[in-house]
Structure formats: structure tokens, C-alpha cells
C-alpha atoms as a PDB file:
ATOM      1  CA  UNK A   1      28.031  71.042  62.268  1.00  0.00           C
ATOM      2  CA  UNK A   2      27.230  68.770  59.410  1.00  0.00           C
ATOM      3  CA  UNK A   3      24.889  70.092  56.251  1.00  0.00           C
ATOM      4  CA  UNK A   4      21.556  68.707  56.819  1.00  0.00           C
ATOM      5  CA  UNK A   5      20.131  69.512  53.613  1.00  0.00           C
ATOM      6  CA  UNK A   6      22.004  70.394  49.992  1.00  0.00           C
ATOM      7  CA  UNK A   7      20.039  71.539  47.416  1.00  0.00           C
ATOM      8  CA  UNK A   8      22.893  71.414  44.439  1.00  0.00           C
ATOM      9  CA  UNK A   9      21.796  73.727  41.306  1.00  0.00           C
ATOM     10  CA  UNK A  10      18.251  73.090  41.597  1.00  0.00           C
ATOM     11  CA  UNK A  11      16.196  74.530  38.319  1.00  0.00           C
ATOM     12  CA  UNK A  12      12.702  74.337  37.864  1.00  0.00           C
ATOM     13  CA  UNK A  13      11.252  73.955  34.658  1.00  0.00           C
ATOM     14  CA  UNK A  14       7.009  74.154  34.093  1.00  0.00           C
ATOM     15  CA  UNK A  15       5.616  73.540  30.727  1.00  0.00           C
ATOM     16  CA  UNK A  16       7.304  72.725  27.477  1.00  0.00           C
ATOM     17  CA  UNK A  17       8.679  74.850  24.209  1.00  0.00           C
ATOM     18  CA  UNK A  18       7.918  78.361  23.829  1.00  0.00           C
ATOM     19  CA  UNK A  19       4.887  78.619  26.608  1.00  0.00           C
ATOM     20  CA  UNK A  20       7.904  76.759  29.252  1.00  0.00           C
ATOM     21  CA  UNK A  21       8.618  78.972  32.246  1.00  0.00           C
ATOM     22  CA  UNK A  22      11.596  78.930  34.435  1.00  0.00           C
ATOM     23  CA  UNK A  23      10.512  79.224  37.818  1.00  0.00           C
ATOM     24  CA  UNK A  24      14.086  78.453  39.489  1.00  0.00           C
ATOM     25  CA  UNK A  25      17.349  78.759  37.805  1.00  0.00           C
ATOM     26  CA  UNK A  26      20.234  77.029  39.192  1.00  0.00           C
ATOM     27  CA  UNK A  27      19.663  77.676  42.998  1.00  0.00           C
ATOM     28  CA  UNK A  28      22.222  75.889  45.454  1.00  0.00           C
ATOM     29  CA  UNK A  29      21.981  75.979  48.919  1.00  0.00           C
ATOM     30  CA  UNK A  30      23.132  74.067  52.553  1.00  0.00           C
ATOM     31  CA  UNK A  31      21.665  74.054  55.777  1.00  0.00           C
ATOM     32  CA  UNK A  32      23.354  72.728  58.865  1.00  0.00           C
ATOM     33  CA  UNK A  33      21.952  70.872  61.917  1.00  0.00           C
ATOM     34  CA  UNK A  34      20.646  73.533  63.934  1.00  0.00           C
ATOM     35  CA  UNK A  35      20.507  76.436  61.550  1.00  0.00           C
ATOM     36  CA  UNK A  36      16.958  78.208  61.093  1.00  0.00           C
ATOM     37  CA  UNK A  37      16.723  79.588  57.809  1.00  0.00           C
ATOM     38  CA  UNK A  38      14.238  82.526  56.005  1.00  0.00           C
ATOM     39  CA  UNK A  39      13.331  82.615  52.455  1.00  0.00           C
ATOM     40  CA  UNK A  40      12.072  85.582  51.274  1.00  0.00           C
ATOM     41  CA  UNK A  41      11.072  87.614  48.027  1.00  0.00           C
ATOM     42  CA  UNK A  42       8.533  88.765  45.770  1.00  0.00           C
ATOM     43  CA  UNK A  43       4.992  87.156  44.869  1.00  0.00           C
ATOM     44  CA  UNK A  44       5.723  84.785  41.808  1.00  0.00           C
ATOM     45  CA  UNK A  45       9.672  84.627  42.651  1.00  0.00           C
ATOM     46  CA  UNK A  46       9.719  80.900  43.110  1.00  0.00           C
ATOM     47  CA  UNK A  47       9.330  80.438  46.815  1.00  0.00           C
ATOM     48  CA  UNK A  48       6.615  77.841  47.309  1.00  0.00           C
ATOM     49  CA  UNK A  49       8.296  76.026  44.264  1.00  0.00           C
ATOM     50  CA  UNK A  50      11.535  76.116  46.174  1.00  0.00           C
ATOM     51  CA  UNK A  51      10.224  74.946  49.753  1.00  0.00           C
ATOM     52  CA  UNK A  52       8.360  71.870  47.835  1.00  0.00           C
ATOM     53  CA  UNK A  53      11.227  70.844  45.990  1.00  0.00           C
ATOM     54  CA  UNK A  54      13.229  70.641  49.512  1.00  0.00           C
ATOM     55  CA  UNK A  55      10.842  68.682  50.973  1.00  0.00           C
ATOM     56  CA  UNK A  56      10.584  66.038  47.957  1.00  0.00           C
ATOM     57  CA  UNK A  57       7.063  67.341  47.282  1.00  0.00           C
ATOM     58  CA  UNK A  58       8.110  68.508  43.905  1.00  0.00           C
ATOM     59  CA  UNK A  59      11.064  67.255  41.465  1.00  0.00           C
ATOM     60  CA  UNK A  60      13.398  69.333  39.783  1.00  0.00           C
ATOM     61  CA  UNK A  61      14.031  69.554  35.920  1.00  0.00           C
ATOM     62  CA  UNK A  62      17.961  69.675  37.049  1.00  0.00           C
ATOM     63  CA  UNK A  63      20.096  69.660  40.300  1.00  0.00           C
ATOM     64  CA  UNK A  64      20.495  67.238  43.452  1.00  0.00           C
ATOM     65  CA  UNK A  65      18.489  67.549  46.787  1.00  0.00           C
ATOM     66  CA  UNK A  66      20.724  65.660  49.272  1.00  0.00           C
ATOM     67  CA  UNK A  67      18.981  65.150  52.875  1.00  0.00           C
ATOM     68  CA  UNK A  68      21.262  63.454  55.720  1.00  0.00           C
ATOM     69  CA  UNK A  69      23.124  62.243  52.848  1.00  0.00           C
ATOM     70  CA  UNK A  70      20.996  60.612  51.134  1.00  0.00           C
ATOM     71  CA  UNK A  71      20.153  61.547  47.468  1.00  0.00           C
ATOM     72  CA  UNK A  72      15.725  62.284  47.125  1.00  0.00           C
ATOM     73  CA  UNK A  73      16.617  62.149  43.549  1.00  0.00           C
ATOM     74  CA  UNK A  74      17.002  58.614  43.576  1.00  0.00           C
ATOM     75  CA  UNK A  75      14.323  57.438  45.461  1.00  0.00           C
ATOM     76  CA  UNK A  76      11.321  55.304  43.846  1.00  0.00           C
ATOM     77  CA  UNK A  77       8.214  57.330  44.906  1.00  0.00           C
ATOM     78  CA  UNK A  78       7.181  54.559  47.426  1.00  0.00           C
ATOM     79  CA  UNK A  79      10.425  55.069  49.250  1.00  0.00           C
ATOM     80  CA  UNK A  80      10.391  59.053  48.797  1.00  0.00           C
ATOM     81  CA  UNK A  81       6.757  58.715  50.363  1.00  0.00           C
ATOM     82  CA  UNK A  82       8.449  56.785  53.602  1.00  0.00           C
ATOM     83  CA  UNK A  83      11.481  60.006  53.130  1.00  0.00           C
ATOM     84  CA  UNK A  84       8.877  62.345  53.809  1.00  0.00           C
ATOM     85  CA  UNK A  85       6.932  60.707  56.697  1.00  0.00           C
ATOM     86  CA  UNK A  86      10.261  59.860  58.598  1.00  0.00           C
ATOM     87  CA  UNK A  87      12.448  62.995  57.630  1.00  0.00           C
ATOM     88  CA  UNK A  88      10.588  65.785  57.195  1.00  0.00           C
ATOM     89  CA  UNK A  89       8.261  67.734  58.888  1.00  0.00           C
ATOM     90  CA  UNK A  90       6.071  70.351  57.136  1.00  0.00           C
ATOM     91  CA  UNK A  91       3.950  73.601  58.983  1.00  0.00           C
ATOM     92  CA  UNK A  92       1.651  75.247  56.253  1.00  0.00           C
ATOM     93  CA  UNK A  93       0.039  78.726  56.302  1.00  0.00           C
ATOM     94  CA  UNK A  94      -3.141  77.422  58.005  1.00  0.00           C
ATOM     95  CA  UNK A  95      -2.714  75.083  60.137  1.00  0.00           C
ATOM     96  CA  UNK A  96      -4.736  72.202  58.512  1.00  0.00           C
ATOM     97  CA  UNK A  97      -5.944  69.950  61.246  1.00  0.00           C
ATOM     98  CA  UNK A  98      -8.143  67.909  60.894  1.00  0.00           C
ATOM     99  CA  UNK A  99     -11.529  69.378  62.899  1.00  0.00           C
ATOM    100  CA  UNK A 100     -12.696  65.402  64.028  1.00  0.00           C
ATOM    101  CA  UNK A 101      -9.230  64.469  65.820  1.00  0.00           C
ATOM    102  CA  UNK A 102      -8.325  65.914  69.027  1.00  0.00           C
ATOM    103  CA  UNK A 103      -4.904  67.437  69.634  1.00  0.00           C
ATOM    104  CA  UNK A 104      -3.760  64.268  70.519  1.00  0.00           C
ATOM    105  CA  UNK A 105      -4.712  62.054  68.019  1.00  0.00           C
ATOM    106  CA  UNK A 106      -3.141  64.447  65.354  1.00  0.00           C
ATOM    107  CA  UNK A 107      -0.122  63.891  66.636  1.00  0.00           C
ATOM    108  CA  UNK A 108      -0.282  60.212  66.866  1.00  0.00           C
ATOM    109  CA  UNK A 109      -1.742  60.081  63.466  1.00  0.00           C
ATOM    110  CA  UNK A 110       1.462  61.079  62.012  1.00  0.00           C
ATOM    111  CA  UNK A 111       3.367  58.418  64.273  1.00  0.00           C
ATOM    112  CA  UNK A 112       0.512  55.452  63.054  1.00  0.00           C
ATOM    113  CA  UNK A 113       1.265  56.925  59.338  1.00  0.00           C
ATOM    114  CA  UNK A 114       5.130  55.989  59.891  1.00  0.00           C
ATOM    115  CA  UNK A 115       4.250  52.461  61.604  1.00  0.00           C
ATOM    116  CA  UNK A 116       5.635  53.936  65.019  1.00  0.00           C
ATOM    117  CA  UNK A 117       4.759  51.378  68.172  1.00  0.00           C
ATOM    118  CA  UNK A 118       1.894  53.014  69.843  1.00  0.00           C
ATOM    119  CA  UNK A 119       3.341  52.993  73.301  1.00  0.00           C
ATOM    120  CA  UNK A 120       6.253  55.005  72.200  1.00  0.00           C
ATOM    121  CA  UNK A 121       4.145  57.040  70.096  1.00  0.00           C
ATOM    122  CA  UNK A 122       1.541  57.984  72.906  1.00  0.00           C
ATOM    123  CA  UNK A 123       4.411  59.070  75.076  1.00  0.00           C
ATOM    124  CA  UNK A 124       5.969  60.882  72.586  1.00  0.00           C
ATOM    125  CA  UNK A 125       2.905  62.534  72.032  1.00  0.00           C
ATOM    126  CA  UNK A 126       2.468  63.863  75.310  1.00  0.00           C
ATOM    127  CA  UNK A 127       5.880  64.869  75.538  1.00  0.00           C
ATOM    128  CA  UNK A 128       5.960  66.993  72.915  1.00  0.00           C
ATOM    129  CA  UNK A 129       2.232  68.911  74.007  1.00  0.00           C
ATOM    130  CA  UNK A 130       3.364  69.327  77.438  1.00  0.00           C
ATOM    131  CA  UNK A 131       6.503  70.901  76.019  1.00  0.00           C
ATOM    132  CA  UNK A 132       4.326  73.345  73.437  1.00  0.00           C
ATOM    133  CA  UNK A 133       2.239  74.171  76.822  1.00  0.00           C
ATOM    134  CA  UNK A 134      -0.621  72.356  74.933  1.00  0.00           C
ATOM    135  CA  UNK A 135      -0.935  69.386  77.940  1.00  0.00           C
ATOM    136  CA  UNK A 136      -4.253  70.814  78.900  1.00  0.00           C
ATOM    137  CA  UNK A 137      -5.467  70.815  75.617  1.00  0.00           C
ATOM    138  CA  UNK A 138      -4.635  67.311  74.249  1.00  0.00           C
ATOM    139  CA  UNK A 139      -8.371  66.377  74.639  1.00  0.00           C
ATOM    140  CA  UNK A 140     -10.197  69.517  72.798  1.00  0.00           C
ATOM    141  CA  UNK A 141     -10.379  69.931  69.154  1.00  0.00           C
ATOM    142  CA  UNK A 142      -9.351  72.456  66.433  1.00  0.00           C
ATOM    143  CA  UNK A 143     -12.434  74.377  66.772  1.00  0.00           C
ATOM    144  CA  UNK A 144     -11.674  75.374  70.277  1.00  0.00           C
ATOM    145  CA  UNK A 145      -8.620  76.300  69.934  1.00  0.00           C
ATOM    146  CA  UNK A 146      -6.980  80.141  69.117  1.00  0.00           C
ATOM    147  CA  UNK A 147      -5.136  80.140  66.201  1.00  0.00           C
ATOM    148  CA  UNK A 148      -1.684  80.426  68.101  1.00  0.00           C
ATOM    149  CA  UNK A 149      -2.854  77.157  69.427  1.00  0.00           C
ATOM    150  CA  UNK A 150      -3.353  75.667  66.544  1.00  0.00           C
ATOM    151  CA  UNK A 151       0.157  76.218  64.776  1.00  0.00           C
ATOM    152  CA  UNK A 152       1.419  74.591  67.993  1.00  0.00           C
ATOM    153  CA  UNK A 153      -0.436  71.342  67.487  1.00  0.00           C
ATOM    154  CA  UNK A 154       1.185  71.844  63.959  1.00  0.00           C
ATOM    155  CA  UNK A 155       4.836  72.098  64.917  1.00  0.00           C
ATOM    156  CA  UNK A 156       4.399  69.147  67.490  1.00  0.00           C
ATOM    157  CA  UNK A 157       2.594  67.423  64.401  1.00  0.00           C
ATOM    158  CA  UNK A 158       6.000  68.153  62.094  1.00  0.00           C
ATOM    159  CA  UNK A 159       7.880  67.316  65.159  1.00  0.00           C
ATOM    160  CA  UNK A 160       6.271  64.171  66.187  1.00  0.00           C
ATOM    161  CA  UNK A 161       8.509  61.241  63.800  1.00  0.00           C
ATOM    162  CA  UNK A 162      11.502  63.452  65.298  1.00  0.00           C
ATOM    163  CA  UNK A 163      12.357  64.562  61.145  1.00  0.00           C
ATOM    164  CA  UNK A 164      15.536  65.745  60.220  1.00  0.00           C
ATOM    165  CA  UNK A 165      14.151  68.626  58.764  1.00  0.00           C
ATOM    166  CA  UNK A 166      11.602  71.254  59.119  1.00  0.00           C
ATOM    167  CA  UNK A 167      10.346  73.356  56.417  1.00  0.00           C
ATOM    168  CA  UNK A 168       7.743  76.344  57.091  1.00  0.00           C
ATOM    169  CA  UNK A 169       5.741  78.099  54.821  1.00  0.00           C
ATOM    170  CA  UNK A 170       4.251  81.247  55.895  1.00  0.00           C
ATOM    171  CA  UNK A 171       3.274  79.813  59.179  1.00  0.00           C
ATOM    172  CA  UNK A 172       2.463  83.260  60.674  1.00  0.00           C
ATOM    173  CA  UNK A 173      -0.062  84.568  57.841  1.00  0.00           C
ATOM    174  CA  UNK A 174      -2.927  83.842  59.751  1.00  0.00           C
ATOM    175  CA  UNK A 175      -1.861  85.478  63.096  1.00  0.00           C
ATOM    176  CA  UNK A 176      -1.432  88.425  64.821  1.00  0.00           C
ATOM    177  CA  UNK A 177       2.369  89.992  65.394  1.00  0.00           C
ATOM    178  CA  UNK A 178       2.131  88.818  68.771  1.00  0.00           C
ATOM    179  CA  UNK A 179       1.385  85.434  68.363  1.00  0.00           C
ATOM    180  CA  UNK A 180       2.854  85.216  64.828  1.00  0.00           C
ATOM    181  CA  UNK A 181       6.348  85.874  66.491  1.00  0.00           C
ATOM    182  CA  UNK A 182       5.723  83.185  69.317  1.00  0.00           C
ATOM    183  CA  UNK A 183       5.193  80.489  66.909  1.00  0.00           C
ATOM    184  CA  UNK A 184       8.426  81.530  65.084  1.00  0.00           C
ATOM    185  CA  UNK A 185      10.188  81.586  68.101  1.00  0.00           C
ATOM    186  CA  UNK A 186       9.151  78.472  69.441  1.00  0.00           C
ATOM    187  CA  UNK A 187      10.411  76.817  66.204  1.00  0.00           C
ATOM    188  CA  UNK A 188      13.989  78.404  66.363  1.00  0.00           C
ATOM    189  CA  UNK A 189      14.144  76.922  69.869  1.00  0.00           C
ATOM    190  CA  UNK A 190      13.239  73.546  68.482  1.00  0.00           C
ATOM    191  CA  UNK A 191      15.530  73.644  66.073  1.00  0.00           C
ATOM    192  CA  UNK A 192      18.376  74.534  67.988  1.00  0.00           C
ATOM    193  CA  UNK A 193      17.352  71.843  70.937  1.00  0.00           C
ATOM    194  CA  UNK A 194      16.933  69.217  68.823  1.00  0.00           C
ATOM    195  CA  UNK A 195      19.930  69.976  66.187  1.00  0.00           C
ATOM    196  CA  UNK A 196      17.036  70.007  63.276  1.00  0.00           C
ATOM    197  CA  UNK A 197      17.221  72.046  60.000  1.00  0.00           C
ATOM    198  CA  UNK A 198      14.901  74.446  59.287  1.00  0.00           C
ATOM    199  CA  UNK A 199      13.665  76.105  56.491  1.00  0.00           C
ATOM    200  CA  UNK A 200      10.893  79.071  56.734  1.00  0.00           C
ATOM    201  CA  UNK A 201       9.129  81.112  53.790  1.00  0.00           C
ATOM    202  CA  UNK A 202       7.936  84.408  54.955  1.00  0.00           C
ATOM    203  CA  UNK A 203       6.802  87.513  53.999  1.00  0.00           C
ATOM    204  CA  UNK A 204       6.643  88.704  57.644  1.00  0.00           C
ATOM    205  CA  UNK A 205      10.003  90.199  57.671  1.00  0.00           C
ATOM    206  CA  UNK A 206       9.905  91.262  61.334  1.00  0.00           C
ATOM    207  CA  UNK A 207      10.168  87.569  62.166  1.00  0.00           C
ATOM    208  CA  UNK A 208      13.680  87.715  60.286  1.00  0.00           C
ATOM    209  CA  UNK A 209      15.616  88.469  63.461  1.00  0.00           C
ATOM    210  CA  UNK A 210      15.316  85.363  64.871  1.00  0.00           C
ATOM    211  CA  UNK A 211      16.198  83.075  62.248  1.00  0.00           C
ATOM    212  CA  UNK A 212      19.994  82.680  61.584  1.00  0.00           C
ATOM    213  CA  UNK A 213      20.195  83.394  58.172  1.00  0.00           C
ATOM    214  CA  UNK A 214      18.071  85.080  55.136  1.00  0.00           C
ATOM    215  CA  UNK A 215      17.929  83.911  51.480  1.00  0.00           C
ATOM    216  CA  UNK A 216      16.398  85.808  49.038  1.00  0.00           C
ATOM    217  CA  UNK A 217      15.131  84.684  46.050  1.00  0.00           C
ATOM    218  CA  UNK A 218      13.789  87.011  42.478  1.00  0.00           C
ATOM    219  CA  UNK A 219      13.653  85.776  38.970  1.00  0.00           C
ATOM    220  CA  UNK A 220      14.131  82.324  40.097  1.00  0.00           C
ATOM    221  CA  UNK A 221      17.353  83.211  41.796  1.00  0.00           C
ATOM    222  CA  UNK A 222      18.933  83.060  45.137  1.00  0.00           C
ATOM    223  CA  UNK A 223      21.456  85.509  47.148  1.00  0.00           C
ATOM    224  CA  UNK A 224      22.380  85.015  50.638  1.00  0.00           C
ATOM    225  CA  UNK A 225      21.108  88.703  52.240  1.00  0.00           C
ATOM    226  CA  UNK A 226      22.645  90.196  55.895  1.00  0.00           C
ATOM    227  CA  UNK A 227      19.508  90.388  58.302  1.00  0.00           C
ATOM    228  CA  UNK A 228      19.189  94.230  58.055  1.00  0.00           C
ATOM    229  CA  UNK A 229      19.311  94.147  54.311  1.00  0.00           C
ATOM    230  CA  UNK A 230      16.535  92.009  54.176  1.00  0.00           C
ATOM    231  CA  UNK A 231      14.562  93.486  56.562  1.00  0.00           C
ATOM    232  CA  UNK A 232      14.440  96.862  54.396  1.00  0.00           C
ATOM    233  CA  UNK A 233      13.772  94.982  50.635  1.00  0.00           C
END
């Protein structure tokens, strides 16, 4: 499989001189077509500052984020804009829908964002709801839907432009284990149908089974951790 994603001796610098703080230091990492990755680790260890550097969010101070192999780094910020809407697709803590669209139309908003032909992008769209189990719902809006719900609508929103990768961040905060571990799971499965790469930052570490591999990241660094290991830090 190839590498999706390298992030090549990324640091992170904020603020300048002596009140400067390094918030990653020299983190490298590669994830394959089909590989579901956790991040995990401490409040304040640079997680959130990691996930929005890989998804071109955020630039580094040093380092090289390559994506399908193409280098973000040199991208004008027109063109990194277009990177993000075609190549990545982003589920957040809360879901963040937008309580006027339907289901539908959230999905399709993405695809009229991107300049997608609407006929392709309405069949996408219904595709990918009737494949979340969310056909019956395409019509309703976010207020009358359970949060489980709602984080589908979100990974069929970061799935809609078909992205290259996927990057997570705490998607199951809001929900219980139940349906925390359903939304997880239905994202591995995408992943591994559609040969996407997937990054996830979580604190829930009894969704760390089902990912393939855990990174671990303290003091702005990263180590590769076995499953059980990371389970018990």
C-alpha cells in the first residue's frame, strides 16, 4: 500500500524569543491507504496542533506534510484552500451542522463548495446516506436528530468530495460508549472500503481496538505505542 500522508519532522513553533513555546518537536509520521490511525496523549501535548497541521489547517515552523504526493508546503493559500475541499475530509468533536440545512443539503453543500456537477453530486449524496442508514432522514434537520445521527451526517459530509484523507478529532466526546464506538467503527469500515487514510484524536481509549495503529504524543513528541500499551497510559 502506498503512504497517503507523510508528515516529515514537523515542529511547531508559537510565539517568538523567550515567551516562544514548542508545541511539536520534530514529529514524523506515514499513513497508508487504508490504515486507521489513533493519536493519543495528555491535555496540552500537542494533539489538536498536530491533527491541524495534517490537514493544512495550520503551517509548521519546520518539516514537510506530503499528501498523495503532493507537497501542502508549497501551495499558495488559494490552492491549499481547493487541497482541503478536494482531499480532505474533517469530523470535529460536535458535529457542527448547520441547524437550517437538512441532511441532505449538508452534504451537497460540500460538493457545491468544490464546484461538483449537481447531478453527480445529488446521487452521490444519497448514496452515501443510504449507506450511513441515514436514507430516511435526508429530509429532517439537525435538531431532530440523536447525536449518533448527527456524527453520521458528519462522516458522509467528510466523505462526500471522496478525500484522500480523513482526520477525526475527538468525534466520540459527545456520545455515549455505545454510540461513541459505532461512529468509530463505521469510520474504520470506510476507510478500509474506500482505501482512505485516517487519522483520529481521542481520549476515549476503548475505541483504540479498532483502529490499526496508536501514536502517542507528550512534550511535543511522538512514539508509535502497541494497542495494549496504550490502552493502560
Amino acid at each position: 500500500m502506498s503512504n497517503k500522508l507523510i508528515l516529515d519532522n514537523i515542529s511547531k513553533v508559537f510565539g517568538d524569543g523567550d515567551t516562544s513555546v514548542k508545541v511539536l518537536d520534530g514529529v514524523s509520521l506515514q499513513v497508508k491507504a487504508g490504515e486507521f490511525v489513533a493519536v493519543v496523549g495528555p491535555s496540552g501535548s500537542g494533539k489538536s496542533t498536530f491533527l491541524s497541521i495534517a490537514g493544512a489547517l495550520l503551517s509548521p515552523s519546520s518539516g514537510r506534510i506530503i499528501l498523495s504526493d503532493q507537497d501542502v508546503s508549497k501551495l499558495t493559500p488559494k490552492k491549499m484552500n481547493q487541497l482541503r475541499l478536494e482531499k480532505i475530509g474533517f469530523v470535529f468533536q460536535a458535529s457542527n451542522l448547520i441547524p437550517y440545512l437538512s441532511v441532505r443539503d449538508q452534504l451537497l453543500l460540500i460538493a457545491e463548495l468544490a464546484g461538483s456537477p449537481i447531478k453527480e453530486a445529488e446521487k452521490r449524496a444519497n448514496d452515501l446516506l443510504t449507506h450511513l442508514g441515514l436514507a430516511h432522514r435526508r429530509d429532517h434537520y439537525p435538531e431532530s436528530l440523536s447525536g449518533g445521527e448527527r456524527q453520521r451526517v458528519a462522516i458522509g459530509r467528510a466523505l462526500m468530495n471522496d478525500p484522500e484523507l480523513i482526520l477525526a478529532d475527538e468525534p466520540t466526546a459527545s456520545l455515549d460508549s455505545e454510540r461513541g464506538r459505532a461512529v468509530v467503527q463505521m469510520l474504520a469500515d470506510e476507510v478500509k472500503a474506500r482505501g482512505k487514510a485516517a487519522i483520529m484524536v481521542t481520549h476515549d481509549k476503548r475505541m483504540l481496538d479498532v483502529c490499526d495503529r496508536v501514536v502517542y504524543i507528550e512534550d511535543g513528541k511522538l512514539s508509535e505505542q502497541p494497542k495494549r500499551v496504550a490502552m493502560s497510559l
